[in-house]
N, C-alpha and C. Protein backbone atom coordinates (compact mmCIF):
# COMPACT_ATOMS: atom_id res chain seq x y z
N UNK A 1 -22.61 -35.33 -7.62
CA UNK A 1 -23.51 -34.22 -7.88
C UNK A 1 -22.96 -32.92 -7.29
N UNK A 2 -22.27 -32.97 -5.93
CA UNK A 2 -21.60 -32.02 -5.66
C UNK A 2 -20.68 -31.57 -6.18
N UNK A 3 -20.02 -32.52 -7.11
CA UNK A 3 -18.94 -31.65 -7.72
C UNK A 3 -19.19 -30.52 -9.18
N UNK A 4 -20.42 -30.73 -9.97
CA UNK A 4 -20.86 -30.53 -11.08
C UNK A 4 -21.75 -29.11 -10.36
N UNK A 5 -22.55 -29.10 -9.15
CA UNK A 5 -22.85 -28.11 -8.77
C UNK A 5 -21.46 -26.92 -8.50
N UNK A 6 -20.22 -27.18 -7.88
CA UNK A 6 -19.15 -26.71 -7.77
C UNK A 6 -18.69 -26.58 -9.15
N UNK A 7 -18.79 -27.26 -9.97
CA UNK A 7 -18.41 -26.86 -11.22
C UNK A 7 -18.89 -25.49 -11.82
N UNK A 8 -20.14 -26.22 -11.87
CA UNK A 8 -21.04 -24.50 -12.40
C UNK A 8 -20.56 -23.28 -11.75
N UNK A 9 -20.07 -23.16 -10.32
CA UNK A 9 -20.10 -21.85 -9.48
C UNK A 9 -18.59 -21.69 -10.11
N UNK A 10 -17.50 -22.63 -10.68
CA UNK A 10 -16.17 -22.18 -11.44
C UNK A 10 -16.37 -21.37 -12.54
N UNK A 11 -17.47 -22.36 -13.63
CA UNK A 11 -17.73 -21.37 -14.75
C UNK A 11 -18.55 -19.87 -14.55
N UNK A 12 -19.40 -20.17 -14.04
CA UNK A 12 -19.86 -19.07 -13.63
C UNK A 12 -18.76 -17.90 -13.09
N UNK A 13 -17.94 -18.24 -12.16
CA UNK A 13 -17.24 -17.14 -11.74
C UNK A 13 -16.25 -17.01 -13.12
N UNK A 14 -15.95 -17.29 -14.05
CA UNK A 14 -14.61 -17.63 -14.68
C UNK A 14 -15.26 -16.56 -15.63
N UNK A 15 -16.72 -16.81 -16.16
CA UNK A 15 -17.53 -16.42 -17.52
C UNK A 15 -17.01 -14.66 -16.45
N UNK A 16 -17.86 -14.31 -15.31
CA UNK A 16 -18.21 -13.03 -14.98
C UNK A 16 -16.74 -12.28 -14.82
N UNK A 17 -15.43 -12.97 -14.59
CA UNK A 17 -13.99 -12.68 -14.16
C UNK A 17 -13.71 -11.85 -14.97
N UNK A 18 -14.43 -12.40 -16.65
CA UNK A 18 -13.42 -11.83 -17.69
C UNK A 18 -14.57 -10.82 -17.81
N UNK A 19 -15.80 -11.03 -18.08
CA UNK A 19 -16.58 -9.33 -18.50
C UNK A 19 -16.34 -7.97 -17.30
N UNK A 20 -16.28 -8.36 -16.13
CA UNK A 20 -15.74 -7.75 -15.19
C UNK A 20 -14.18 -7.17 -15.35
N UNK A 21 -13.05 -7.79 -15.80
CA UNK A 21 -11.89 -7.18 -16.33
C UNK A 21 -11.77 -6.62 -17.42
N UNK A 22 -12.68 -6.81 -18.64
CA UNK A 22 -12.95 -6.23 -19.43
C UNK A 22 -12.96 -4.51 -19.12
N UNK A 23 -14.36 -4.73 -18.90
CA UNK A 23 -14.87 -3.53 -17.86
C UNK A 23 -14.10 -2.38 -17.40
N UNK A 24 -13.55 -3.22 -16.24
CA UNK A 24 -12.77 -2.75 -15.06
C UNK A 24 -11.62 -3.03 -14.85
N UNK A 25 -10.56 -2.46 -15.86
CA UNK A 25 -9.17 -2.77 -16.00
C UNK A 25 -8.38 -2.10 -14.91
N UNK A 26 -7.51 -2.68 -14.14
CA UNK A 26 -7.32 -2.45 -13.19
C UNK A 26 -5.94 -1.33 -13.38
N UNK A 27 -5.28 -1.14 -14.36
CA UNK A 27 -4.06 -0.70 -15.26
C UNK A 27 -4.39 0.85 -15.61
N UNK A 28 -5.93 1.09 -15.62
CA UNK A 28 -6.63 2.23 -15.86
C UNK A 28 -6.63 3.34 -15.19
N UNK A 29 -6.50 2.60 -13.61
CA UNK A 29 -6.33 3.67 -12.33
C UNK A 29 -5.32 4.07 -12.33
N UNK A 30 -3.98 4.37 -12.93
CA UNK A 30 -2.92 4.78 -12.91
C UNK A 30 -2.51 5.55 -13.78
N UNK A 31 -3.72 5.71 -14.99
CA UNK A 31 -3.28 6.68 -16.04
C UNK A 31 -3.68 8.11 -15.85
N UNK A 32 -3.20 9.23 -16.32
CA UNK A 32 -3.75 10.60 -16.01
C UNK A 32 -5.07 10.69 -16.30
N UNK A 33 -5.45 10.18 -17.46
CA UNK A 33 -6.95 9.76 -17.86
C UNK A 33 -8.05 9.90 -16.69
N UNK A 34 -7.41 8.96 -16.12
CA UNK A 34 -8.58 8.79 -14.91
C UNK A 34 -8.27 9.38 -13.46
N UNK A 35 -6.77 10.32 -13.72
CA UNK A 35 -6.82 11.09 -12.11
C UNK A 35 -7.58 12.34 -12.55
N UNK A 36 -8.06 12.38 -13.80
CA UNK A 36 -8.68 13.80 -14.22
C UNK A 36 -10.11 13.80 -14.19
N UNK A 37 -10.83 12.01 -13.77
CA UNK A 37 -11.80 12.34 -14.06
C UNK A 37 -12.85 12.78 -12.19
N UNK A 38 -14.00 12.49 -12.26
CA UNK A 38 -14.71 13.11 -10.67
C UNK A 38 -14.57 12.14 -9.80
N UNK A 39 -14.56 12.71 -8.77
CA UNK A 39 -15.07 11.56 -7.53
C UNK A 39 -16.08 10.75 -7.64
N UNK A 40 -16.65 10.84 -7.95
CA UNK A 40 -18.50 9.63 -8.53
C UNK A 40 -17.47 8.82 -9.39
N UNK A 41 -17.41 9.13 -10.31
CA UNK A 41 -16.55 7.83 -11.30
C UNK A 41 -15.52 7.31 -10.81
N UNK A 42 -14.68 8.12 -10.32
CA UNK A 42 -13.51 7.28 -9.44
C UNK A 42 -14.00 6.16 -8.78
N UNK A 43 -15.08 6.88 -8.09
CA UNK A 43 -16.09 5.76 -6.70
C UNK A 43 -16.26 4.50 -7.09
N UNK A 44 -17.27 4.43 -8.08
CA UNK A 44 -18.07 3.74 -8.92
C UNK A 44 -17.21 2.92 -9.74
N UNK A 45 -15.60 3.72 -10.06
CA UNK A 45 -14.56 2.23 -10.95
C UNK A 45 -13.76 1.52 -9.95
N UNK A 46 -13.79 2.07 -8.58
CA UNK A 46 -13.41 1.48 -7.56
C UNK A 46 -14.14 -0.03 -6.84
N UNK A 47 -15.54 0.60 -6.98
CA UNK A 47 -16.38 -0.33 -6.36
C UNK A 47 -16.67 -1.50 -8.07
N UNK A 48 -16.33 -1.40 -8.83
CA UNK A 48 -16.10 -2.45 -9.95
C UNK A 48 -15.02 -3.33 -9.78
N UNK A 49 -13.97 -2.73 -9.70
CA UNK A 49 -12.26 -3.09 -9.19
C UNK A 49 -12.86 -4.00 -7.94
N UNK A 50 -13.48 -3.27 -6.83
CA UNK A 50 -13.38 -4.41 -5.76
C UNK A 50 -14.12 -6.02 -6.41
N UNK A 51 -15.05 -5.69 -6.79
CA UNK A 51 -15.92 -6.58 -7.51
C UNK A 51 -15.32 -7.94 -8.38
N UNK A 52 -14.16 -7.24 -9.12
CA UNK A 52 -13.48 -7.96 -9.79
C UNK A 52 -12.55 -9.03 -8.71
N UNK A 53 -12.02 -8.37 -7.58
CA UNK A 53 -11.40 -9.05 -6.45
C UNK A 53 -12.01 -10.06 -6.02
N UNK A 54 -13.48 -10.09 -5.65
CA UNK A 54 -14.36 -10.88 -5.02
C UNK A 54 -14.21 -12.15 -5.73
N UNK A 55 -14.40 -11.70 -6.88
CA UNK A 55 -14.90 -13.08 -8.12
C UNK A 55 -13.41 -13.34 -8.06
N UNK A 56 -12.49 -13.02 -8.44
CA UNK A 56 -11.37 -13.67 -8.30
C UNK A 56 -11.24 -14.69 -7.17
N UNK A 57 -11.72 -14.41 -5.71
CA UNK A 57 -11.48 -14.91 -4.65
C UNK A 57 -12.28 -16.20 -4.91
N UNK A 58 -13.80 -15.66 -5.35
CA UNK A 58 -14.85 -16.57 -5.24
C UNK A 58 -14.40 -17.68 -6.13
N UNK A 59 -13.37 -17.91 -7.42
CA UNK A 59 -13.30 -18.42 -8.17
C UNK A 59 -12.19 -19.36 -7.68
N UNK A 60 -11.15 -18.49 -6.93
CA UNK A 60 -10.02 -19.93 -6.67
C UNK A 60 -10.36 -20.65 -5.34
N UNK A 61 -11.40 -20.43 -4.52
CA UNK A 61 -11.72 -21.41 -3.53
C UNK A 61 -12.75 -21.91 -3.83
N UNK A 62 -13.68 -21.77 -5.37
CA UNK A 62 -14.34 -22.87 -5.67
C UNK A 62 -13.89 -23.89 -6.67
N UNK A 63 -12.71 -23.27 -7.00
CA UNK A 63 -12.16 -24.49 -7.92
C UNK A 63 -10.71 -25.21 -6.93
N UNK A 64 -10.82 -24.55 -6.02
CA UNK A 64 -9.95 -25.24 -4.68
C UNK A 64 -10.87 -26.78 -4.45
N UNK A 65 -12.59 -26.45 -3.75
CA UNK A 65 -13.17 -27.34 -4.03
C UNK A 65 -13.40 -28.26 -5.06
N UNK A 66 -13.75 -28.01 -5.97
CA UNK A 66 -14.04 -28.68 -7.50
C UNK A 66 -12.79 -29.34 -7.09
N UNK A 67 -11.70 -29.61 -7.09
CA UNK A 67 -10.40 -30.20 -6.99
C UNK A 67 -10.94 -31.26 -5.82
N UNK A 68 -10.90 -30.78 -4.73
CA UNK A 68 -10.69 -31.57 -3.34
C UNK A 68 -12.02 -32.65 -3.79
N UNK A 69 -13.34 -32.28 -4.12
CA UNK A 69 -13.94 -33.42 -4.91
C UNK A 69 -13.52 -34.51 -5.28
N UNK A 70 -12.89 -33.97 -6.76
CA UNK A 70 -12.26 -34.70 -7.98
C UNK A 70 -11.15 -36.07 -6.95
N UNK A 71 -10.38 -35.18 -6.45
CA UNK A 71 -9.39 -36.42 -6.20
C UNK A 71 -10.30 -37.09 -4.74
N UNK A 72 -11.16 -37.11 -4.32
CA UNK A 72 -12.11 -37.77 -3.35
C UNK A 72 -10.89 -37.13 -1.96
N UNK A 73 -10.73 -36.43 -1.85
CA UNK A 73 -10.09 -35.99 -0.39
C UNK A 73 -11.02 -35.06 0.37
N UNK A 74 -12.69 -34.18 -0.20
CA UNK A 74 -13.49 -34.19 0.33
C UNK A 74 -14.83 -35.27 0.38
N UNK A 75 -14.31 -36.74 0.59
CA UNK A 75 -15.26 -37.59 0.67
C UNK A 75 -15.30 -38.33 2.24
N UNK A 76 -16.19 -38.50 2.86
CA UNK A 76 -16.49 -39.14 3.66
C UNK A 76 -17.56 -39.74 4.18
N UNK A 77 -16.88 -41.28 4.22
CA UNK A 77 -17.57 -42.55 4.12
C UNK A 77 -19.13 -42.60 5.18
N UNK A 78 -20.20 -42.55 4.82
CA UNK A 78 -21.22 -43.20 5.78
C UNK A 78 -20.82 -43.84 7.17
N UNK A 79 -21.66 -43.37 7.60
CA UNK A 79 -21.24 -43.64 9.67
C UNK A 79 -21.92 -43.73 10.43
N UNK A 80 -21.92 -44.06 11.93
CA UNK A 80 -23.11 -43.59 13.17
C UNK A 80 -21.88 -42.90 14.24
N UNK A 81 -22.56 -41.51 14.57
CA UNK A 81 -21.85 -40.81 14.89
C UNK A 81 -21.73 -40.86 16.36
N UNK A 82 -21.89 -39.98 17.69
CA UNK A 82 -21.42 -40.53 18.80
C UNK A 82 -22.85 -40.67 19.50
N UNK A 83 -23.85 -39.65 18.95
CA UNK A 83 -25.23 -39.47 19.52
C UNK A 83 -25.98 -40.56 18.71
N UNK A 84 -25.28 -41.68 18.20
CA UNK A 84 -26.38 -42.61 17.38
C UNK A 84 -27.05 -42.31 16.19
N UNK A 85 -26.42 -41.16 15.74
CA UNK A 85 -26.93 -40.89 14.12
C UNK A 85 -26.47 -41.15 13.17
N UNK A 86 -26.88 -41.96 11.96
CA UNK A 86 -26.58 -42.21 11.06
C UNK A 86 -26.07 -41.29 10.12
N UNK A 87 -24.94 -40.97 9.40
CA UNK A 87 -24.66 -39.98 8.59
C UNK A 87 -24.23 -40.93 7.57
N UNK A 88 -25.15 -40.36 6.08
CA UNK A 88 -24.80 -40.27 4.89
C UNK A 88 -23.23 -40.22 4.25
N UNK A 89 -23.24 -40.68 3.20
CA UNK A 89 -21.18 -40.58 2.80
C UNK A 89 -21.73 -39.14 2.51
N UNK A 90 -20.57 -38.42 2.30
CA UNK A 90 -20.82 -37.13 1.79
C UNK A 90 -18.91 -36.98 0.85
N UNK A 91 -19.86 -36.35 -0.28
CA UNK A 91 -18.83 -36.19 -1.45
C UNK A 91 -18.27 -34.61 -1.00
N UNK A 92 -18.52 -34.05 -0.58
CA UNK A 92 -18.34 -32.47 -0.21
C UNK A 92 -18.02 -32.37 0.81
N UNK A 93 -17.29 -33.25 1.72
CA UNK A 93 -17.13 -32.66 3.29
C UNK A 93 -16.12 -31.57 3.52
N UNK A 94 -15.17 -30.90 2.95
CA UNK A 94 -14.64 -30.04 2.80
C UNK A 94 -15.27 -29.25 1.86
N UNK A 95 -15.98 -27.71 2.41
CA UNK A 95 -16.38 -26.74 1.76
C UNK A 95 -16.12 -25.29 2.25
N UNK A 96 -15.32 -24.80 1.54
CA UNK A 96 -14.98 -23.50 1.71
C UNK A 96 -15.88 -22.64 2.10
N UNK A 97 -16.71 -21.98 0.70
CA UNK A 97 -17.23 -20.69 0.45
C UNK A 97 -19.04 -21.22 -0.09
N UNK A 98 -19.93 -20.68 -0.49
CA UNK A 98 -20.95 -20.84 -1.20
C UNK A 98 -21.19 -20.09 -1.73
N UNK A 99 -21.03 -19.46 -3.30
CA UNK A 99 -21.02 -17.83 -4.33
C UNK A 99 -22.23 -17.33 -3.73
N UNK A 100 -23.56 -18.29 -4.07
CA UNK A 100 -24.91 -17.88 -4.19
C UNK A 100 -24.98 -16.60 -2.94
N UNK A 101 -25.31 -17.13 -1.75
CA UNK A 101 -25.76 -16.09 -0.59
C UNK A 101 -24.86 -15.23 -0.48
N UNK A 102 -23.21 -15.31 -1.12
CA UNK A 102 -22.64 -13.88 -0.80
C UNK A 102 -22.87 -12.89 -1.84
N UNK A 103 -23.38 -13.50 -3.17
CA UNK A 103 -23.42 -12.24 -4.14
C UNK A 103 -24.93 -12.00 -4.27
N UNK A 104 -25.88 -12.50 -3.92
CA UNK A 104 -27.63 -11.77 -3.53
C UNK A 104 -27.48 -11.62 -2.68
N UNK A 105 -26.81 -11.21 -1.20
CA UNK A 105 -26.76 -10.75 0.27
C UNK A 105 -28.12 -10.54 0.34
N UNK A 106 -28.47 -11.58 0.79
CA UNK A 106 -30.04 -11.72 0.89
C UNK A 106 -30.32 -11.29 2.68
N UNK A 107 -29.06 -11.53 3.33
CA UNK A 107 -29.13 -11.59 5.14
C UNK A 107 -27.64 -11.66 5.27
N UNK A 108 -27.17 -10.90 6.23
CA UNK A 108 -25.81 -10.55 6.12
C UNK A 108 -25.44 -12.28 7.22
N UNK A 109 -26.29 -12.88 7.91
CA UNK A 109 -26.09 -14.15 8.27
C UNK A 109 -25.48 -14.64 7.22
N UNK A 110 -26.70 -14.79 6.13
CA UNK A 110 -26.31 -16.18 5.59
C UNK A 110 -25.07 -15.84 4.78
N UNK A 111 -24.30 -14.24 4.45
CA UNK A 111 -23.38 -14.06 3.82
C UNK A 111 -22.13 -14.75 4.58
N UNK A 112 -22.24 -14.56 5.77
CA UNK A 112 -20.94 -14.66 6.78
C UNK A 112 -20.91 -16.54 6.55
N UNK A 113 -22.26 -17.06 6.88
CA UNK A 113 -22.62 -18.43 6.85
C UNK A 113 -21.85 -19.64 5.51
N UNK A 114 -22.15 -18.51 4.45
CA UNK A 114 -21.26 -19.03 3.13
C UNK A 114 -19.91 -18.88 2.99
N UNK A 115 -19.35 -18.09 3.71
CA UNK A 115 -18.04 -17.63 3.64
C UNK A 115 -17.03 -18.44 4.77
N UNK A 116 -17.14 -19.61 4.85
CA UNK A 116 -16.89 -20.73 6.28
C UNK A 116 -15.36 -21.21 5.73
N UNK A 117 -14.47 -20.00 5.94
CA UNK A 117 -13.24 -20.24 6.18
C UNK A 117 -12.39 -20.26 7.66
């Protein structure tokens, strides 16, 4: 189940990668075109450009995961740990990033919290 949830956050980033490059061609900032145009638009195709970076990022360390899944190298087996607790197998024990809380920055916690590199 963890991996199909990790799945979705691939497509998802993959679908937004390309309307975002669409968009926000990065090839654009270098033409006279756009050293002619204002500071607000410059701003504003800058802060798109970064945008496009993010999802890029967000996309190859969730399909870093989706991988580590697939071949079971984030799996680990059910246990009792040193304080006597029982732990569950877990299919996800290697997890990078989480998209959700860094792109609604709902609490700059839980942004830093998702970002567990």
């Amino acid at each position: 189940m963890a991996g199909l949830h990790r799945l979705s956050h691939v497509l998802f980033c993959a679908i937004v990668l390309v309307i975002l490059e669409i968009l926000f061609p990065r090839n654009y900032m270098f033409t006279s075109e756009f050293a002619e145009r204002n500071l607000l638009y410059k701003a504003g195709f800058l802060v798109g450009v970064s945008q496009v970076k993010l999802i890029m990022l967000c996309l190859g360390f969730t399909a870093m995961e989706c991988y580590f899944i697939a071949c079971g190298q984030g799996y680990r087996p059910a246990r009792v740990n040193d304080k006597g607790i029982k732990e569950d197998e877990n299919f996800n024990a290697i997890r990078s990033i989480d998209i959700v809380p860094i792109l609604t920055l709902e609490s700059w916690q839980a942004a830093v919290n998702a970002w567990n590199i």
